[in-house]
Protein backbone atom coordinates (compact mmCIF):
# COMPACT_ATOMS: atom_id res chain seq x y z
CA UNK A 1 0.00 0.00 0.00
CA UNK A 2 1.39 3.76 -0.92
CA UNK A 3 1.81 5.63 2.20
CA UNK A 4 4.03 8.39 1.03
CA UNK A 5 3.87 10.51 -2.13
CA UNK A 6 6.99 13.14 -2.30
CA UNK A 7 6.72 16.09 -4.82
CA UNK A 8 9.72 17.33 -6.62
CA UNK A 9 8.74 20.65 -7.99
CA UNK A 10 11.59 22.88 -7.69
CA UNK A 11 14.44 20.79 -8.93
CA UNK A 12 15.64 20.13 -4.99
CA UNK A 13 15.65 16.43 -4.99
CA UNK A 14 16.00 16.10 -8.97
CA UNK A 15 17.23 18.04 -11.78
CA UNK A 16 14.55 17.23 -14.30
CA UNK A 17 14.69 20.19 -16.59
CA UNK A 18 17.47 18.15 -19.02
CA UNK A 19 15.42 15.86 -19.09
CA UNK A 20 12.27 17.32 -20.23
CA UNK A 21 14.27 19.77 -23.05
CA UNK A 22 15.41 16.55 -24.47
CA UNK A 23 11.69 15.41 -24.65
CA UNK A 24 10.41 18.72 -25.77
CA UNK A 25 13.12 18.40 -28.64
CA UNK A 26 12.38 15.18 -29.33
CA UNK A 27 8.76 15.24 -29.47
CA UNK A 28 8.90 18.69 -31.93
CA UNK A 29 10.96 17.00 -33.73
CA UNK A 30 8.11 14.52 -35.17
CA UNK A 31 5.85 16.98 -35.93
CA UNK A 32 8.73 18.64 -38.07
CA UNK A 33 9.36 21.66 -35.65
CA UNK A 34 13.24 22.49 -34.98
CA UNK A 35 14.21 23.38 -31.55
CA UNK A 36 17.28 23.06 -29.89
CA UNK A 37 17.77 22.71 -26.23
CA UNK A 38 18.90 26.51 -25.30
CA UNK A 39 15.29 27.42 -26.93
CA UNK A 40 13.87 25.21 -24.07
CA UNK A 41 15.84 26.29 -21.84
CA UNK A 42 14.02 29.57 -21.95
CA UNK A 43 10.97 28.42 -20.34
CA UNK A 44 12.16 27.00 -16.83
CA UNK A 45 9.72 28.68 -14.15
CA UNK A 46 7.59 30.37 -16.69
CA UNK A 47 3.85 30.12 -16.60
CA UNK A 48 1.57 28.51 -18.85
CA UNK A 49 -1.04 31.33 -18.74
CA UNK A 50 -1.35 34.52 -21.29
């Protein structure tokens, strides 16, 4: 049974933001759209909302 459920969301116990430019460029890169990882890069702790 789960007891516990830790949330990372500031990059203290894991530095995930490699991670997820690598995705980002990855996943772009099917749908034809060039990005490299400094573009991504540019997006860490920005909001989602206009």
């Amino acid at each position: 049974m789960l007891k516990y459920v830790i949330f990372d969301m500031d990059g203290v116990l894991i530095d995930s933001e490699p991670m997820h430019a690598r995705a980002a460029v990855n996943a772009l890169s099917h749908y034809g759209v060039r990005v490299d990882i400094p573009y991504c890069y540019r997006f860490i702790g920005s909001t989602t909302r206009l």
